[in-house]
PDB file of N, CA and C in Angstrom:
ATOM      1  N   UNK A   1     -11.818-107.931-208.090  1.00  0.00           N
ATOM      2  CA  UNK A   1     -12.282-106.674-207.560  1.00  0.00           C
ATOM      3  C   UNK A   1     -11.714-105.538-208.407  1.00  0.00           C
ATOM      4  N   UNK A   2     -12.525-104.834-209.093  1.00  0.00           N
ATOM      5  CA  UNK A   2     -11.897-103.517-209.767  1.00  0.00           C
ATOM      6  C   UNK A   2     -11.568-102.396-208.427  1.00  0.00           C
ATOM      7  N   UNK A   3     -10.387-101.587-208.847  1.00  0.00           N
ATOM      8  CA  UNK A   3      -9.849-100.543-208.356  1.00  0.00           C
ATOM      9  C   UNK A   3     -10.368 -99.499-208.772  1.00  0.00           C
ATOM     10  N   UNK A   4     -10.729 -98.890-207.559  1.00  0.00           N
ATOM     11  CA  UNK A   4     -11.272 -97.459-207.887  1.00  0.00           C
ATOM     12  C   UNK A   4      -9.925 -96.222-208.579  1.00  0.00           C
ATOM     13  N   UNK A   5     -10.295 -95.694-209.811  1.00  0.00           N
ATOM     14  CA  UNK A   5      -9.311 -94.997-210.311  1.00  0.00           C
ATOM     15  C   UNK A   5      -9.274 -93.584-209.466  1.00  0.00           C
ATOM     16  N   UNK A   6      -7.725 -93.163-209.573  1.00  0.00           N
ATOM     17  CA  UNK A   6      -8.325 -91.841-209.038  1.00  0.00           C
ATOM     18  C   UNK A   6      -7.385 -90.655-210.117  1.00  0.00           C
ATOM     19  N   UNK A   7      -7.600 -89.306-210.404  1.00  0.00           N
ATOM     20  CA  UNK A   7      -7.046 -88.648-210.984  1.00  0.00           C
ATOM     21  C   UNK A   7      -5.540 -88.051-210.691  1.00  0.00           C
ATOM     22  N   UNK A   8      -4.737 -88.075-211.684  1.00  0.00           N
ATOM     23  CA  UNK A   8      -3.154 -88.062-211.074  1.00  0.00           C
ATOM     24  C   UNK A   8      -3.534 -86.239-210.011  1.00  0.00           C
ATOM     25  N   UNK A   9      -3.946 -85.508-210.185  1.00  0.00           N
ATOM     26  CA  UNK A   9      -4.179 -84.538-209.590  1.00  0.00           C
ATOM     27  C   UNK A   9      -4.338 -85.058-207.751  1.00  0.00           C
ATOM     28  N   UNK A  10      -5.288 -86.106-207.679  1.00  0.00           N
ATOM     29  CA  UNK A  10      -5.530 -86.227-206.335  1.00  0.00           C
ATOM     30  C   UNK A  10      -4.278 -87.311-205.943  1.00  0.00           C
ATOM     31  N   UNK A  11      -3.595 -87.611-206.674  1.00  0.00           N
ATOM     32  CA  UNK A  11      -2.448 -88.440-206.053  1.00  0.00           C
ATOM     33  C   UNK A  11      -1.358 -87.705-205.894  1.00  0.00           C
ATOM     34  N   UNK A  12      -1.028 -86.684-206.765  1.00  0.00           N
ATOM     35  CA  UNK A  12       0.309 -85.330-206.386  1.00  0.00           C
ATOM     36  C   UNK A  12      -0.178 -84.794-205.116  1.00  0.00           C
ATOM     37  N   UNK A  13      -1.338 -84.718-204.476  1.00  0.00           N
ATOM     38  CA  UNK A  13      -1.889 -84.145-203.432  1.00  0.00           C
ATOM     39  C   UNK A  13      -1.246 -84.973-202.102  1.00  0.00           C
ATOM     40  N   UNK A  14      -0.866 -86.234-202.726  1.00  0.00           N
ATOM     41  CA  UNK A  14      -0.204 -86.713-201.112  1.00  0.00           C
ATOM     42  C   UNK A  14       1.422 -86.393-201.314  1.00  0.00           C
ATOM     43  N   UNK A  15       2.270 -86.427-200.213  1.00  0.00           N
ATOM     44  CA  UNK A  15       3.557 -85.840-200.191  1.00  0.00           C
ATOM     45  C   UNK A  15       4.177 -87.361-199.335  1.00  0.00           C
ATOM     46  N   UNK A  16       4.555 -87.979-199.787  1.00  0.00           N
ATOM     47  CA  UNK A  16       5.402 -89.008-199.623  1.00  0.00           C
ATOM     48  C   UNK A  16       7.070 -88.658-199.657  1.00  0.00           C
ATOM     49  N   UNK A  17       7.488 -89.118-198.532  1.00  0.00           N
ATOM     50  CA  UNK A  17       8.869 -88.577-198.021  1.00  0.00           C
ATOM     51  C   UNK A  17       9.691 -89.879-197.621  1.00  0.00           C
ATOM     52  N   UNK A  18      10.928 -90.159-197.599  1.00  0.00           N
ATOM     53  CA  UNK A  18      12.074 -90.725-196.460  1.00  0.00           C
ATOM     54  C   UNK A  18      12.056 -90.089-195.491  1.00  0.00           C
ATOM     55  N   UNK A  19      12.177 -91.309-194.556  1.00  0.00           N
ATOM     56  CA  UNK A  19      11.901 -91.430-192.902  1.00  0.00           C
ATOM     57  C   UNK A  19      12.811 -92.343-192.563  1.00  0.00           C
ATOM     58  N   UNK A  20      13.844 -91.833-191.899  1.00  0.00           N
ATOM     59  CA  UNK A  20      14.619 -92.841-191.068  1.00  0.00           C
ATOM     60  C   UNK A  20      13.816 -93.104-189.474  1.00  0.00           C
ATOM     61  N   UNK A  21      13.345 -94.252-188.762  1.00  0.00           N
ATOM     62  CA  UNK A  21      13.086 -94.629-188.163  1.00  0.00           C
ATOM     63  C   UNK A  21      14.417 -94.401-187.045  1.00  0.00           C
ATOM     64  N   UNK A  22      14.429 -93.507-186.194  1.00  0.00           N
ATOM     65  CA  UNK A  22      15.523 -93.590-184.879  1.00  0.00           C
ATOM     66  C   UNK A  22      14.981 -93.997-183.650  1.00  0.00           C
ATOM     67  N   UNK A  23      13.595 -94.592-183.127  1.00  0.00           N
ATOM     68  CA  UNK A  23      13.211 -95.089-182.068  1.00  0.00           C
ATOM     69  C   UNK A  23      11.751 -95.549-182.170  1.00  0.00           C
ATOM     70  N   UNK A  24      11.870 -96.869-181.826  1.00  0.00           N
ATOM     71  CA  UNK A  24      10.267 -97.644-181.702  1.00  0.00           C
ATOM     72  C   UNK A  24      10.210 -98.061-180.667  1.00  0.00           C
ATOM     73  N   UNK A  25       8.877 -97.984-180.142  1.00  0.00           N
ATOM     74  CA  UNK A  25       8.587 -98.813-178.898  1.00  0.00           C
ATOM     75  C   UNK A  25       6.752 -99.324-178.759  1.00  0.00           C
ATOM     76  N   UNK A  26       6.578-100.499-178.407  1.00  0.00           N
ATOM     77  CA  UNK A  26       5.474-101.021-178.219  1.00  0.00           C
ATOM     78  C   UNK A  26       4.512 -99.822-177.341  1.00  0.00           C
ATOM     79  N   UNK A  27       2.934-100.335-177.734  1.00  0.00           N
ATOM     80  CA  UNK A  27       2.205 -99.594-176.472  1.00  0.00           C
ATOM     81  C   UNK A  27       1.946-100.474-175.675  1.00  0.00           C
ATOM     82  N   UNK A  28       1.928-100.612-174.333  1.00  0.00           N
ATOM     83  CA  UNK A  28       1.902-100.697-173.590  1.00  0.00           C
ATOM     84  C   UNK A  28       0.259-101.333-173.334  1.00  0.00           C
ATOM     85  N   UNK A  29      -0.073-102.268-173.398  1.00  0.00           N
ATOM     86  CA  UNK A  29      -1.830-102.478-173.489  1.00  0.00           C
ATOM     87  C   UNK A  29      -2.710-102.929-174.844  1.00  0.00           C
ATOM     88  N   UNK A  30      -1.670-102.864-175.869  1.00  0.00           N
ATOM     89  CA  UNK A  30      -2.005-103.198-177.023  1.00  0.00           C
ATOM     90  C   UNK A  30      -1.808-104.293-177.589  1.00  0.00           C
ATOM     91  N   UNK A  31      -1.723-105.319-178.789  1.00  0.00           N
ATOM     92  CA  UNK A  31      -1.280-106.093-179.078  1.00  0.00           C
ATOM     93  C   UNK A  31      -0.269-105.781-180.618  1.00  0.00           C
ATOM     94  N   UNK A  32      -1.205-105.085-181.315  1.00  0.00           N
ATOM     95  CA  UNK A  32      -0.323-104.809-182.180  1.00  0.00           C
ATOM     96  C   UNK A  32       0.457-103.580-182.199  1.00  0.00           C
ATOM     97  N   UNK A  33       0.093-102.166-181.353  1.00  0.00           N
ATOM     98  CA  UNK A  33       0.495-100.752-181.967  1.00  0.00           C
ATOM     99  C   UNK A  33       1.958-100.883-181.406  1.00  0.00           C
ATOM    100  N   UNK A  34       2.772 -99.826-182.109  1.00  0.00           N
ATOM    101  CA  UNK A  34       4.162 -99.017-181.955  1.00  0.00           C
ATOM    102  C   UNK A  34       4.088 -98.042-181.784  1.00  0.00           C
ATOM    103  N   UNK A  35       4.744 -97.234-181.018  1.00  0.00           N
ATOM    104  CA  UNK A  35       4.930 -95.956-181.119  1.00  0.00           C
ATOM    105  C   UNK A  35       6.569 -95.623-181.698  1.00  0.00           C
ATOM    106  N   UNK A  36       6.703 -95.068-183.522  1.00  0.00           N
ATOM    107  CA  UNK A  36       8.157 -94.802-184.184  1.00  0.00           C
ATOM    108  C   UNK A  36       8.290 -92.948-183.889  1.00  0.00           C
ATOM    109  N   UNK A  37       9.148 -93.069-183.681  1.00  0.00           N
ATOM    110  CA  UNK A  37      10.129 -91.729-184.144  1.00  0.00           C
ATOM    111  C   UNK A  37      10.759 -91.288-185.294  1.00  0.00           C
ATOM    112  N   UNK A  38      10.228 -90.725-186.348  1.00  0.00           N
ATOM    113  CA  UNK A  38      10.738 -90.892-187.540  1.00  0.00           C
ATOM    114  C   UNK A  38      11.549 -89.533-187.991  1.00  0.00           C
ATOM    115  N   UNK A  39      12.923 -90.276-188.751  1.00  0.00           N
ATOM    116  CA  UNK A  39      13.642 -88.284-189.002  1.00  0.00           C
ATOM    117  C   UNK A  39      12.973 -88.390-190.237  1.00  0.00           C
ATOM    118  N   UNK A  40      12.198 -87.005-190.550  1.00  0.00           N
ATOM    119  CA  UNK A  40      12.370 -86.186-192.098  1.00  0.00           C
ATOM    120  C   UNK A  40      13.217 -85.535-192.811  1.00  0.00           C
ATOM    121  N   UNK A  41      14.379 -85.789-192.119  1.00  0.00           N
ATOM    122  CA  UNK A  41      15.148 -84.255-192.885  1.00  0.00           C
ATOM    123  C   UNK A  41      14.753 -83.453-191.880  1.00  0.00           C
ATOM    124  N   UNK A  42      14.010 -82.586-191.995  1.00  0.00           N
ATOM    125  CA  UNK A  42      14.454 -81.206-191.410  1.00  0.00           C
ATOM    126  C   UNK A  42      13.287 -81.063-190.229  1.00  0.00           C
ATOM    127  N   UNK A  43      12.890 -82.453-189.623  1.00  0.00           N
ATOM    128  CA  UNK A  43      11.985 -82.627-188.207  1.00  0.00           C
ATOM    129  C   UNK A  43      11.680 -84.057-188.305  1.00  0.00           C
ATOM    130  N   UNK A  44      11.652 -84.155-187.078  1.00  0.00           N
ATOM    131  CA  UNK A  44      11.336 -85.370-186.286  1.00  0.00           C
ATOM    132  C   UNK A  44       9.547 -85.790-186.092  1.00  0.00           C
ATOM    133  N   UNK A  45       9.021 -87.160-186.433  1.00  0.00           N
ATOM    134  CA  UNK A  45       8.007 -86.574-185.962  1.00  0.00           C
ATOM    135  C   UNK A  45       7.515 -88.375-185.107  1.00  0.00           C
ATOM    136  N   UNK A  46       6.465 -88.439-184.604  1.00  0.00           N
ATOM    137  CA  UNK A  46       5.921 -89.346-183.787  1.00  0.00           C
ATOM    138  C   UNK A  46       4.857 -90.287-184.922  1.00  0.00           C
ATOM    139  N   UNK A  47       4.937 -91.670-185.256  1.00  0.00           N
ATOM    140  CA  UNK A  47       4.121 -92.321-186.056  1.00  0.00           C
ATOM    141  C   UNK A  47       3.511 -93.417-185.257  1.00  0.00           C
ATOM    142  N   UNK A  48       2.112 -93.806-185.234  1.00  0.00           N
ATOM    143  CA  UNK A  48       2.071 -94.891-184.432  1.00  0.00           C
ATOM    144  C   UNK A  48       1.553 -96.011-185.408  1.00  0.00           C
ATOM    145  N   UNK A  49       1.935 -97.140-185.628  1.00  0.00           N
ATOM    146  CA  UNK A  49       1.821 -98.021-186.649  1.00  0.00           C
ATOM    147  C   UNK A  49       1.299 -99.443-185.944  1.00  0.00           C
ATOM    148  N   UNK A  50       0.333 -99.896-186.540  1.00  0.00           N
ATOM    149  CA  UNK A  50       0.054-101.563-185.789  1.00  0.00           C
ATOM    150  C   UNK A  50       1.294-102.579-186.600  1.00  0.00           C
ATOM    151  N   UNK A  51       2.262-102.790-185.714  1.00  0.00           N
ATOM    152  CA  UNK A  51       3.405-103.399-186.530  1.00  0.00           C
ATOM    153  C   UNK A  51       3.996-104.746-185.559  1.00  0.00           C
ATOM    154  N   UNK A  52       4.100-104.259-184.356  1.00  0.00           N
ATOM    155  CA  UNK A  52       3.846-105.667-183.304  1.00  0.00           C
ATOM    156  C   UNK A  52       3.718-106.465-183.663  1.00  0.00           C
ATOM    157  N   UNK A  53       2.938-107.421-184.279  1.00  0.00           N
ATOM    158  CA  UNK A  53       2.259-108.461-184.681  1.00  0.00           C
ATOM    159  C   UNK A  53       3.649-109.600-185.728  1.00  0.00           C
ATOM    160  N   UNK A  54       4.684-107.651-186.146  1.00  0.00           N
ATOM    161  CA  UNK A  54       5.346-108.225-187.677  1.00  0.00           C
ATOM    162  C   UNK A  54       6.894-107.819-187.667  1.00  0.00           C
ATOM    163  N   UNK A  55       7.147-107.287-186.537  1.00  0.00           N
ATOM    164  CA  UNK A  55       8.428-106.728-186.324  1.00  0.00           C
ATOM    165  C   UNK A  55       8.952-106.069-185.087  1.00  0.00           C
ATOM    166  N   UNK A  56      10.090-106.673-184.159  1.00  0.00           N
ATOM    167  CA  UNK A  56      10.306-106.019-183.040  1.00  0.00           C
ATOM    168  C   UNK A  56      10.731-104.361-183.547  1.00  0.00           C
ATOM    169  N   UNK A  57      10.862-103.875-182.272  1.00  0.00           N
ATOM    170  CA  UNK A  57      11.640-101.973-182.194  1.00  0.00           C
ATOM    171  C   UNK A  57      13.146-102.248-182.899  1.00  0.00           C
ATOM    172  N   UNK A  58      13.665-103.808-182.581  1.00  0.00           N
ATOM    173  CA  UNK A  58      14.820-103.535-182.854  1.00  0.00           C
ATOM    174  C   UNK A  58      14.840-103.745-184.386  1.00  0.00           C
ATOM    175  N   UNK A  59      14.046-104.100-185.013  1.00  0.00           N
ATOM    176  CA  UNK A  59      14.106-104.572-186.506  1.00  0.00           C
ATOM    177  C   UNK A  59      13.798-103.687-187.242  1.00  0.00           C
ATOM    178  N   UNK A  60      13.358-102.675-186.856  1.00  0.00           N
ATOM    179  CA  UNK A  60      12.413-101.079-187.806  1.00  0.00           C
ATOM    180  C   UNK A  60      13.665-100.426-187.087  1.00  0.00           C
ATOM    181  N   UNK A  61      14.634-100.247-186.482  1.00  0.00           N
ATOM    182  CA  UNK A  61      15.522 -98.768-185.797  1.00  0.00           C
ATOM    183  C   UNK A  61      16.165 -98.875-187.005  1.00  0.00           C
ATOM    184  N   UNK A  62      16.547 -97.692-187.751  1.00  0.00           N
ATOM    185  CA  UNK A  62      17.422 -97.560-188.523  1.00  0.00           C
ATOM    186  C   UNK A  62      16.903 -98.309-190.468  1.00  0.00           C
ATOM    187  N   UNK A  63      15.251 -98.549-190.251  1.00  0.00           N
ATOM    188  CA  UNK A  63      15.118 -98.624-191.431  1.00  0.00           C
ATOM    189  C   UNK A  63      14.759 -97.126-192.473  1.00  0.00           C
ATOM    190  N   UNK A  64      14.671 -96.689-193.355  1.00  0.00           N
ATOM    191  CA  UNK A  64      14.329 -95.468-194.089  1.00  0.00           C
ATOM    192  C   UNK A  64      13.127 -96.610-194.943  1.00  0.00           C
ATOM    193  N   UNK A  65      12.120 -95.757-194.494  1.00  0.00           N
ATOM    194  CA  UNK A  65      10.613 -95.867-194.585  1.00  0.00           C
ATOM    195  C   UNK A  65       9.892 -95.425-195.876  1.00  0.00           C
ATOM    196  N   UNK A  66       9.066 -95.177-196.465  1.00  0.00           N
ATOM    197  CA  UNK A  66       7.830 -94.363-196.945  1.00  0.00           C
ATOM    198  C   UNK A  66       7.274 -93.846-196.273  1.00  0.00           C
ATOM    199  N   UNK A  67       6.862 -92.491-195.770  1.00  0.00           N
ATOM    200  CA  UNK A  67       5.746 -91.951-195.081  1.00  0.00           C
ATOM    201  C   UNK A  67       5.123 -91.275-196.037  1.00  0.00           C
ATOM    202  N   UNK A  68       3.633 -90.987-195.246  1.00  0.00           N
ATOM    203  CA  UNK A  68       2.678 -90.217-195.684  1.00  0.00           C
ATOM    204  C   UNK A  68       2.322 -88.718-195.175  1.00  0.00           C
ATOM    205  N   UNK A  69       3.884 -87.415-195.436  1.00  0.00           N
ATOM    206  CA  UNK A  69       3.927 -86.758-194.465  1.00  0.00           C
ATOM    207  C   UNK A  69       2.987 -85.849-194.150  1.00  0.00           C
ATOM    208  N   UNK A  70       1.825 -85.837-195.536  1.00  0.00           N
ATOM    209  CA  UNK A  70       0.925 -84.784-195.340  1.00  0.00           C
ATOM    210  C   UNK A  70      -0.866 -85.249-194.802  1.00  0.00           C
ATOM    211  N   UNK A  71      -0.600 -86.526-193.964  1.00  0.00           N
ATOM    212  CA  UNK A  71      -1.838 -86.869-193.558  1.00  0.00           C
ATOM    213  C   UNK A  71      -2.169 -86.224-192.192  1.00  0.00           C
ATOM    214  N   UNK A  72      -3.593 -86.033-192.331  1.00  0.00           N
ATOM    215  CA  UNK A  72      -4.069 -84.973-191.256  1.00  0.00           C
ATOM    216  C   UNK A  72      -3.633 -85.817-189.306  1.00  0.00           C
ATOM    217  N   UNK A  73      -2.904 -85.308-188.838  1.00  0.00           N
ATOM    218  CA  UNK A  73      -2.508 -86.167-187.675  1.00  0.00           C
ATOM    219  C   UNK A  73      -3.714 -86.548-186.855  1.00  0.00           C
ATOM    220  N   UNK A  74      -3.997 -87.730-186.007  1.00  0.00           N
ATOM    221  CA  UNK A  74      -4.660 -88.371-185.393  1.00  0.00           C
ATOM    222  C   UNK A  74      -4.047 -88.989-183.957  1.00  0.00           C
ATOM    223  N   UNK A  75      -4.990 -88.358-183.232  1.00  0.00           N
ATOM    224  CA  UNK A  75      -4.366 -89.165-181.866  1.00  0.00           C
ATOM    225  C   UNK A  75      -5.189 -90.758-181.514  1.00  0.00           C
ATOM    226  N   UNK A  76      -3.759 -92.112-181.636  1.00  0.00           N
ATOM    227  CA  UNK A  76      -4.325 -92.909-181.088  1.00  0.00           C
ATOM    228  C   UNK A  76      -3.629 -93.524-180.187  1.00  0.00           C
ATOM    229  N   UNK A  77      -4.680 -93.546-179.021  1.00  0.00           N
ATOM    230  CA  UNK A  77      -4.351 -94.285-177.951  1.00  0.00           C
ATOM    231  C   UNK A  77      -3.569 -93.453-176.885  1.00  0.00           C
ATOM    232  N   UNK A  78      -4.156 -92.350-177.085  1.00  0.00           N
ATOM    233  CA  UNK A  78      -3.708 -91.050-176.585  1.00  0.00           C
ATOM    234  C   UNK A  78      -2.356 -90.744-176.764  1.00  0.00           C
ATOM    235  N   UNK A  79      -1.771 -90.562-178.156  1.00  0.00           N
ATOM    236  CA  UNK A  79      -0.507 -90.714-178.937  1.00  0.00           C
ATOM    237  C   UNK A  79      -0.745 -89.517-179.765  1.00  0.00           C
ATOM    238  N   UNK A  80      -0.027 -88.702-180.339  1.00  0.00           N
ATOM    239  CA  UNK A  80      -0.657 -87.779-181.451  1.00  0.00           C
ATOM    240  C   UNK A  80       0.123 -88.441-182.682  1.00  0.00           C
ATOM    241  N   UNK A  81      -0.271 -89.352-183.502  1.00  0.00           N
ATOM    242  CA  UNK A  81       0.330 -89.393-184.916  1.00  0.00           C
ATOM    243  C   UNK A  81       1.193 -88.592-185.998  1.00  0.00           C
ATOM    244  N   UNK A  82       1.805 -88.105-186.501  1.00  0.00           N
ATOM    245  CA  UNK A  82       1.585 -87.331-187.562  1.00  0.00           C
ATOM    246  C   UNK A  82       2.089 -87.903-188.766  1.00  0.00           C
ATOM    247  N   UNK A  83       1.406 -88.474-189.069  1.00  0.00           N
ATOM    248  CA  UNK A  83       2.008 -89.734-190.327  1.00  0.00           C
ATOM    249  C   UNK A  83       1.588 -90.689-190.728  1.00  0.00           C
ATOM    250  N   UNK A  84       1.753 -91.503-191.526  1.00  0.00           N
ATOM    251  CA  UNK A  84       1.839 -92.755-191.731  1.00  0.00           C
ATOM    252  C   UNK A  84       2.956 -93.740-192.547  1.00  0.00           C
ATOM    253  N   UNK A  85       3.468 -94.700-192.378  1.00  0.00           N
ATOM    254  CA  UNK A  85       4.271 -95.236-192.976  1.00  0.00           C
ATOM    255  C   UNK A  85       3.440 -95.934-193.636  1.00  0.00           C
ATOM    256  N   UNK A  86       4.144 -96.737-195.323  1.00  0.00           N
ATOM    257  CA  UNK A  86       3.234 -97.786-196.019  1.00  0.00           C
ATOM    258  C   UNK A  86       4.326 -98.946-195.819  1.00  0.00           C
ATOM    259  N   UNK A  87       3.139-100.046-195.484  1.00  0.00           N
ATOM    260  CA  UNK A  87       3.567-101.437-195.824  1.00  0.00           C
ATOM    261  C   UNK A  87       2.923-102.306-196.431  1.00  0.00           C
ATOM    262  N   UNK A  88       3.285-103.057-197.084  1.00  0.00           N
ATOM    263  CA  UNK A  88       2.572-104.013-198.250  1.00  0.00           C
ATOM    264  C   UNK A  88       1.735-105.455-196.674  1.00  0.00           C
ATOM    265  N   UNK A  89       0.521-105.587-197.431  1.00  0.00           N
ATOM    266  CA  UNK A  89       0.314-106.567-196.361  1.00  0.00           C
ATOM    267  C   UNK A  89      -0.395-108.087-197.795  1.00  0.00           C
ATOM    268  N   UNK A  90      -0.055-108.925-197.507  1.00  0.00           N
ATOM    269  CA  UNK A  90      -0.323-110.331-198.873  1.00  0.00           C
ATOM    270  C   UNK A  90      -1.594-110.642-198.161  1.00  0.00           C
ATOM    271  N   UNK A  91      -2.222-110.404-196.899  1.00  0.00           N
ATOM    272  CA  UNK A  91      -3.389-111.364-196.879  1.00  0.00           C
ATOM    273  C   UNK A  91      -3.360-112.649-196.120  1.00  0.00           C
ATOM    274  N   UNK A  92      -2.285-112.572-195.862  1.00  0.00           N
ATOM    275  CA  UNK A  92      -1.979-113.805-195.899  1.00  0.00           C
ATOM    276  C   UNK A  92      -0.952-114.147-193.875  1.00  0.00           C
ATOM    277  N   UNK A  93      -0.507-112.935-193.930  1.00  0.00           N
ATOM    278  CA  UNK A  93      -0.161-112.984-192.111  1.00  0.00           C
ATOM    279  C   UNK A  93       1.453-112.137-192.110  1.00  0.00           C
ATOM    280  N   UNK A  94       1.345-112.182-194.257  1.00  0.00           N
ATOM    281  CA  UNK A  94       2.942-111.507-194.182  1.00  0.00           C
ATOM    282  C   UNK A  94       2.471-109.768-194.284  1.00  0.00           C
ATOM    283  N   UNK A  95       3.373-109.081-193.829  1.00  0.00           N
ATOM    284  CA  UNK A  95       3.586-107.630-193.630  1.00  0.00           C
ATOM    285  C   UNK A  95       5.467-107.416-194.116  1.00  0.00           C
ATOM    286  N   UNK A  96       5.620-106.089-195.352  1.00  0.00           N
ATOM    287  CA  UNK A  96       6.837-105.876-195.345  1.00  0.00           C
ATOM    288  C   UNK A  96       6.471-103.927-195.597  1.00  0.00           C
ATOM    289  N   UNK A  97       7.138-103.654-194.815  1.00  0.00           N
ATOM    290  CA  UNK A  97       7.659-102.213-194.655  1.00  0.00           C
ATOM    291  C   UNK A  97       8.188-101.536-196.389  1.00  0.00           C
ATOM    292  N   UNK A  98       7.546-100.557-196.818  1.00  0.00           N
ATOM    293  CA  UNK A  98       7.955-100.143-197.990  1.00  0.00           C
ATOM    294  C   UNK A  98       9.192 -99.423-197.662  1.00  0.00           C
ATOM    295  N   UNK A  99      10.022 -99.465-198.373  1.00  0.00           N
ATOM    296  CA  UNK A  99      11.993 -99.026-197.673  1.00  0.00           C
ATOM    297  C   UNK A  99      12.278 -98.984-199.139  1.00  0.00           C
ATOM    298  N   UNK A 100      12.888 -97.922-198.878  1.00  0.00           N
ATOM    299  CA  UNK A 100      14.182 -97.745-200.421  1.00  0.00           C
ATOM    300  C   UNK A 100      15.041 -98.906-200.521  1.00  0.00           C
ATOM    301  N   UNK A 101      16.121 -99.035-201.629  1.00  0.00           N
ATOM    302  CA  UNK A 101      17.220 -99.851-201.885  1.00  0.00           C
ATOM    303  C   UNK A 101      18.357 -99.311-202.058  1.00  0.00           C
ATOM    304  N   UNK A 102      18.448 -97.413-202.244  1.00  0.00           N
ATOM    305  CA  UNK A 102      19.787 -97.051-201.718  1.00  0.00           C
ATOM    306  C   UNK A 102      20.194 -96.200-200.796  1.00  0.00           C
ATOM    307  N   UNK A 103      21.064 -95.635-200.238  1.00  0.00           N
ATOM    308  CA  UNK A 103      21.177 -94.836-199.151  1.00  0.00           C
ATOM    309  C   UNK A 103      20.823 -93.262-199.707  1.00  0.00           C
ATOM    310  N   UNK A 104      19.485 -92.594-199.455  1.00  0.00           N
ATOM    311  CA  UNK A 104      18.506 -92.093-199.860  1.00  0.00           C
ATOM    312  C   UNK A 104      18.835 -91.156-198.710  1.00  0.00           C
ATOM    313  N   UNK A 105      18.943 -89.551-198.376  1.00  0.00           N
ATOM    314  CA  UNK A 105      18.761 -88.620-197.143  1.00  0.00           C
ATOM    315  C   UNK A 105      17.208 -88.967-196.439  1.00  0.00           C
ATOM    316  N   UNK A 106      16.993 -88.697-195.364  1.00  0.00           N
ATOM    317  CA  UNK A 106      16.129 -88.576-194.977  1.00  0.00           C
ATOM    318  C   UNK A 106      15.282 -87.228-195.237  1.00  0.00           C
ATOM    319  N   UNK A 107      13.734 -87.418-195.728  1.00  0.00           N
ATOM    320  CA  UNK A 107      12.815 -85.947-195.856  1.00  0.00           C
ATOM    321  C   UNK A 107      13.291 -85.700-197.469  1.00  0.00           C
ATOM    322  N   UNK A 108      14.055 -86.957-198.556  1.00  0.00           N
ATOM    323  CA  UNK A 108      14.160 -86.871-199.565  1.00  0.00           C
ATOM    324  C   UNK A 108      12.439 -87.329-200.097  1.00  0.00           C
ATOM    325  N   UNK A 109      11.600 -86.935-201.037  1.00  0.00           N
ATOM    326  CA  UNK A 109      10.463 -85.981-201.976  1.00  0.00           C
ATOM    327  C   UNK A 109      10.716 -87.814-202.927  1.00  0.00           C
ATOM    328  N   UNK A 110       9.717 -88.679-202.636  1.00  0.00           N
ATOM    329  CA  UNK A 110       9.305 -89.969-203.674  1.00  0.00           C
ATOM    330  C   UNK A 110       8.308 -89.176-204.780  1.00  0.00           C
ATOM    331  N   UNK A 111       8.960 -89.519-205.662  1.00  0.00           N
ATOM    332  CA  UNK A 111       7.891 -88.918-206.600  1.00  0.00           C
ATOM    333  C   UNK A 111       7.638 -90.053-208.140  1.00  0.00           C
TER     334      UNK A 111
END
């Protein structure tokens, strides 16, 4: 499958940040969604991620994430989003959380 290219212009356009994860919790009626609490640095915000399936609340508290802090927020499941975290998924049933490797501030600028 070829990849659609895109111009480095429309990729500086997303703002990818550290996110410490300080509270997850399942929804309630769902099978896969979470509802995370993620710090930026300098605000807190609400992410809801289908992650259930790949990781308890207690296994994401205290990870520092990738987010996507400048995606337009979406309410699901009558949740208001404002985010997204990235995780690698193989296809295959595995899911891993994109996370730094050193102790990184939170609302620290991936570039």
């Amino acid at each position: 499958m070829a990849l659609q290219e895109i111009h480095l212009e429309d990729f500086q356009r997303i703002d990818l940040r550290v996110g410490e994860v300080v509270s997850a919790e399942r929804v309630e009626g769902t099978r896969a969604l979470m509802v995370l609490r993620v710090n930026l640095g300098e605000e807190e915000r609400t992410l809801v991620a289908g992650l259930a399936p790949y990781y308890t609340p207690e296994e994401i508290v205290g990870k520092r994430v990738i987010v996507v802090a400048n995606l337009e927020p979406a309410v699901i499941r009558g949740v208001k989003s404002q985010g997204m975290l990235l995780a690698a998924d193989d296809g295959q049933g595995h899911v891993s959380l994109v996370t730094v490797d050193r102790d990184i501030a939170p609302g620290s600028r991936v570039r």
